[in-house]
Protein backbone atom coordinates (compact mmCIF):
# COMPACT_ATOMS: atom_id res chain seq x y z
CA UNK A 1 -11.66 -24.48 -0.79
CA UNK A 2 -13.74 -21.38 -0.41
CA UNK A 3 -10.64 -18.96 0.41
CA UNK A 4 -8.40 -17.49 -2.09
CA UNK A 5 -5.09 -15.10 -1.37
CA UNK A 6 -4.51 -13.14 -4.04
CA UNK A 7 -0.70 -11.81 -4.17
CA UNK A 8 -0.90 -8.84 -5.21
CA UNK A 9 -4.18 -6.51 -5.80
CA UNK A 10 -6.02 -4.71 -3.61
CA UNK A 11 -6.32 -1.28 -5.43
CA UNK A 12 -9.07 0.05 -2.94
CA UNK A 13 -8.23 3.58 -4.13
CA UNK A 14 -9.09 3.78 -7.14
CA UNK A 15 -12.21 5.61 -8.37
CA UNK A 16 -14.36 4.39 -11.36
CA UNK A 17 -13.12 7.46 -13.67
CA UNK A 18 -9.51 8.06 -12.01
CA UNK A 19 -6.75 6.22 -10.32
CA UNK A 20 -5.42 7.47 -6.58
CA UNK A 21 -2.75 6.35 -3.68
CA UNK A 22 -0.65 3.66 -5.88
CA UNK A 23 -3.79 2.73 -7.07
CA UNK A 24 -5.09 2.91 -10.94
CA UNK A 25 -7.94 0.44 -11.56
CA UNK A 26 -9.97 -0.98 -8.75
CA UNK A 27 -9.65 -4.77 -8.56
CA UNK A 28 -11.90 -5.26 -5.69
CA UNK A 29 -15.04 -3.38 -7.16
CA UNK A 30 -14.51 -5.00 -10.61
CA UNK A 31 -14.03 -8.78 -9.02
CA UNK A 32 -16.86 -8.32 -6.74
CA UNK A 33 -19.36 -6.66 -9.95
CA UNK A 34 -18.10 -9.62 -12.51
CA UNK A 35 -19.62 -12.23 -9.69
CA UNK A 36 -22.75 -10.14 -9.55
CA UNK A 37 -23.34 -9.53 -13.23
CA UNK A 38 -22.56 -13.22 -13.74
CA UNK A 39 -25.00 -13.79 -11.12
CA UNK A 40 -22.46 -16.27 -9.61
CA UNK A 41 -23.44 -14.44 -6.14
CA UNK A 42 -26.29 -12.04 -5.11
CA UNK A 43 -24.52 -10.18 -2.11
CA UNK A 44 -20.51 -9.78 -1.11
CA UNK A 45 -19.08 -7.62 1.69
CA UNK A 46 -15.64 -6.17 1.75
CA UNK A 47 -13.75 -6.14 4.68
CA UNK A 48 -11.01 -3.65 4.35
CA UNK A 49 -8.35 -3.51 7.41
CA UNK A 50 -5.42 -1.21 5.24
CA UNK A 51 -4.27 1.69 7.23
CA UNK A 52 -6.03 3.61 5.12
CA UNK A 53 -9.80 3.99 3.92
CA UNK A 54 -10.99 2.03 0.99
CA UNK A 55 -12.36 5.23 -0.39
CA UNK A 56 -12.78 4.31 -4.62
CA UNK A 57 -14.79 0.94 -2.98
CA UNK A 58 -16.59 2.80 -0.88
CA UNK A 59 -18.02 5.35 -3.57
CA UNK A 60 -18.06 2.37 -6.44
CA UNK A 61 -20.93 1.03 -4.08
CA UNK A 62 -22.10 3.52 -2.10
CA UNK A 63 -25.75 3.30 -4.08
CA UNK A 64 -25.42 -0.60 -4.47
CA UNK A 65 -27.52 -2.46 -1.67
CA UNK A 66 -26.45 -5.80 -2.45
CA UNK A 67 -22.50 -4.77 -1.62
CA UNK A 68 -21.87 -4.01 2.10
CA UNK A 69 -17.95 -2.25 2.69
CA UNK A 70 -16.37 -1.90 5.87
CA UNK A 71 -13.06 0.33 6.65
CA UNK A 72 -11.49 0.19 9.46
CA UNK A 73 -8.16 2.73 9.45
CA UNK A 74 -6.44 5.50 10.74
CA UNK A 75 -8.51 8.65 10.80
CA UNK A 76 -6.15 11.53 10.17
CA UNK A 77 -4.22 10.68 7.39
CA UNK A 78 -4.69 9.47 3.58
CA UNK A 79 -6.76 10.03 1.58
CA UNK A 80 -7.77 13.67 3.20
CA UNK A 81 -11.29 13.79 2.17
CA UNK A 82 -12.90 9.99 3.19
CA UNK A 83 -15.89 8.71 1.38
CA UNK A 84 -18.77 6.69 3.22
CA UNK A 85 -18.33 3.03 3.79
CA UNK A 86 -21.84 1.44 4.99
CA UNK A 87 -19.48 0.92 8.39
CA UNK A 88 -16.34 3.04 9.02
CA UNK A 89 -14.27 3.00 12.05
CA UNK A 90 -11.90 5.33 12.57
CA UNK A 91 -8.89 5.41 14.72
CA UNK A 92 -7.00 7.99 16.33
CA UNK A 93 -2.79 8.07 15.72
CA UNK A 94 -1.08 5.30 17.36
CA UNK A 95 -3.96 2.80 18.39
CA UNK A 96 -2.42 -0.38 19.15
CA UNK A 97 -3.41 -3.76 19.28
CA UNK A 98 -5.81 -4.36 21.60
CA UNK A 99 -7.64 -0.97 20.34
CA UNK A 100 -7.59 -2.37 17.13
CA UNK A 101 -8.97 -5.69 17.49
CA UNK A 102 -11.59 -4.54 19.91
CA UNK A 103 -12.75 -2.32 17.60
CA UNK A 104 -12.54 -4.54 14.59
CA UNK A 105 -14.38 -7.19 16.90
CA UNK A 106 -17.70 -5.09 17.20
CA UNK A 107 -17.15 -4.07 13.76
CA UNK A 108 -17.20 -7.59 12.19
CA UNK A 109 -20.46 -7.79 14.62
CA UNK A 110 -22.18 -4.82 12.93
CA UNK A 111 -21.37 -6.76 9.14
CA UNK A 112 -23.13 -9.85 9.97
CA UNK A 113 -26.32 -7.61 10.73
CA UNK A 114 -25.98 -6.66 6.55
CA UNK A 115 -25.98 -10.75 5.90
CA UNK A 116 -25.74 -13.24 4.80
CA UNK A 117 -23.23 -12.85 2.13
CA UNK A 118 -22.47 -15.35 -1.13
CA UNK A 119 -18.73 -13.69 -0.55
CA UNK A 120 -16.38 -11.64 1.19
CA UNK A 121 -13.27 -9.28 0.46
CA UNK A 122 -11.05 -9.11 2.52
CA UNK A 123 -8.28 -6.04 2.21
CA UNK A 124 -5.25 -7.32 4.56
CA UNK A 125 -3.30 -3.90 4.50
CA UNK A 126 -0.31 -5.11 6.19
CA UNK A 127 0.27 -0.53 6.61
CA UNK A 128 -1.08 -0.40 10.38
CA UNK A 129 2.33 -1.65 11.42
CA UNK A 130 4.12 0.05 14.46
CA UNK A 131 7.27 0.29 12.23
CA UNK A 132 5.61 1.19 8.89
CA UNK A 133 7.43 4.16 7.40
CA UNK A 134 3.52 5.84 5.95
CA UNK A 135 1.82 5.23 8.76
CA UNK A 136 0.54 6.43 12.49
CA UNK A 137 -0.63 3.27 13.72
CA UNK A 138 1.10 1.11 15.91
CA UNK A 139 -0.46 -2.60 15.72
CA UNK A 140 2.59 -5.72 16.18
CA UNK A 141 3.27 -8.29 13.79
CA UNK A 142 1.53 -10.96 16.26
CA UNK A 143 -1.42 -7.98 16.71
CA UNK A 144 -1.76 -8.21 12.26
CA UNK A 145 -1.49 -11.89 12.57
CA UNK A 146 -4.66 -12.22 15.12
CA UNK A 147 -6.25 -9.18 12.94
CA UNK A 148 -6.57 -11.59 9.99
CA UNK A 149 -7.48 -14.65 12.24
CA UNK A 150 -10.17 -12.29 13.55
CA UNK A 151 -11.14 -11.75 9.60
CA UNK A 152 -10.95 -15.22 8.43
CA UNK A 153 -12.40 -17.11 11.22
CA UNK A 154 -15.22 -14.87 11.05
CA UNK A 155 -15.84 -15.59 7.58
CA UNK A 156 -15.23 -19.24 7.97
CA UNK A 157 -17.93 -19.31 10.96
CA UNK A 158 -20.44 -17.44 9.12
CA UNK A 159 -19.30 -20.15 5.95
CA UNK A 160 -19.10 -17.36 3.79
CA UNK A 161 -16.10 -17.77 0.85
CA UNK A 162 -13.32 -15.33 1.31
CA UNK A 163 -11.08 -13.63 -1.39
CA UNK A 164 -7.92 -11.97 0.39
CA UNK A 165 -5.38 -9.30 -1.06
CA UNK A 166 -2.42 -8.03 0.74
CA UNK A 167 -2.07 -4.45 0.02
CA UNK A 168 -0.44 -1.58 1.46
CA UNK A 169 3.00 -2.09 3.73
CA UNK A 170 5.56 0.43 3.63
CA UNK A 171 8.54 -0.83 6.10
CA UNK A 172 12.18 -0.54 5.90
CA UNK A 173 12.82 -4.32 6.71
CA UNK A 174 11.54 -6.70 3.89
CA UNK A 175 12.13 -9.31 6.33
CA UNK A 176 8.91 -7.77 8.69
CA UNK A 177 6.70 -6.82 5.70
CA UNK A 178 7.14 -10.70 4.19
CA UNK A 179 6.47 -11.96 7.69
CA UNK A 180 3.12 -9.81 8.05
CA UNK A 181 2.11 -11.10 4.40
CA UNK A 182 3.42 -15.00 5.25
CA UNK A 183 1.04 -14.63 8.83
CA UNK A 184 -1.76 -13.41 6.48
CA UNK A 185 -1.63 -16.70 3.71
CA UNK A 186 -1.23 -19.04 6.91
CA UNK A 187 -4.39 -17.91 8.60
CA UNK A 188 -6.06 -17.93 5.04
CA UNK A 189 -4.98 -21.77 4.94
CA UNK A 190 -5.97 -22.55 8.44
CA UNK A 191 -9.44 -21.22 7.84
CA UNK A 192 -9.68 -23.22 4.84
CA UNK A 193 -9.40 -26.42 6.72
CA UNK A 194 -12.34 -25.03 8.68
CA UNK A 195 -14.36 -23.84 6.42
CA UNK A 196 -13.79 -27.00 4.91
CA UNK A 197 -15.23 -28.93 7.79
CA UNK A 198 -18.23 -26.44 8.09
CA UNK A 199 -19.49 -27.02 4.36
CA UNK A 200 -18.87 -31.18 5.00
């Protein structure tokens, strides 16, 4: 259907030689490389929205034109020392909602100038939650859930395939952090319907 949640995954911290943050071998970088080397796509961007930097992505391609990454996250916190994305945005402690998707708006902009992509990666770090116990940002649970809307619709507009994987989320209530995760599959599905209808 040209979008694809992936339950778990989403190791963005993990460095080619070395794992880091939770995070021992990089599943985005060695997804995204398979499709290359298989030649089943030419170009991919990922699209990482954790709370954190996708820094082991970010230096796995930092020499490789044909894979554009994006991080969006929360400057002054982990990992200390940040690598360079092609595009990183970085926000100050307790950036809220509209902030956020402001900022992600023009960011998403400043990707499609790096198309057209075969495929896209998106990290759906569910960690820039107001009530998330490792974090400093304060996005709502309706502020995630029109974060990956943002993500997805983008993607299905562009009709670019999309590969999603949850990662971080560090609440106290399971209840929340399943809620975040449950908004994130539903938008998935909703842009598949339109994505869908764009490829008919």
């Amino acid at each position: 259907d040209g979008v694809c949640v992936h339950l778990g995954g989403g190791f963005h911290h993990a460095f080619p030689d070395h794992g880091a943050g939770f995070c021992l071998i990089n599943d985005i970088a060695v997804s995204i490389q398979k499709a290359l080397s298989s030649r089943m796509i030419n170009r991919a961007a990922v699209i990482d929205c954790d709370l954190h930097q996708g820094d082991g992505t970010a230096h796995i391609f930092k020499d490789d034109p044909s894979v554009t990454t994006f991080s969006i996250h929360q400057q002054r916190t982990f990992p200390h020392f940040k690598q360079q994305s092609t595009i990183d945005l970085e926000l100050e402690d307790g950036a809220e909602d509209e902030q956020y998707l402001s900022l992600l708006s023009g960011g998403l902009d400043e990707i499609a100038k790096h198309g057209p992509f075969d495929l896209v990666h998106y990290q759906a770090g569910a960690d820039p939650y107001v009530k998330d116990t490792l974090g400093g940002l304060a996005l709502t649970i309706e502020g995630l859930h029109k974060r990956d809307r943002m993500v997805v619709d983008w993607a299905a507009n562009e009709g670019v395939p999309i590969v999603i994987t949850l990662g971080g989320g560090y609440p106290e209530s399971i209840t929340e952090i399943g809620k975040i995760h449950a908004n994130t599959a539903l938008a998935a599905i909703e842009a598949a319907a339109r994505l869908n209808r764009h490829n008919a």
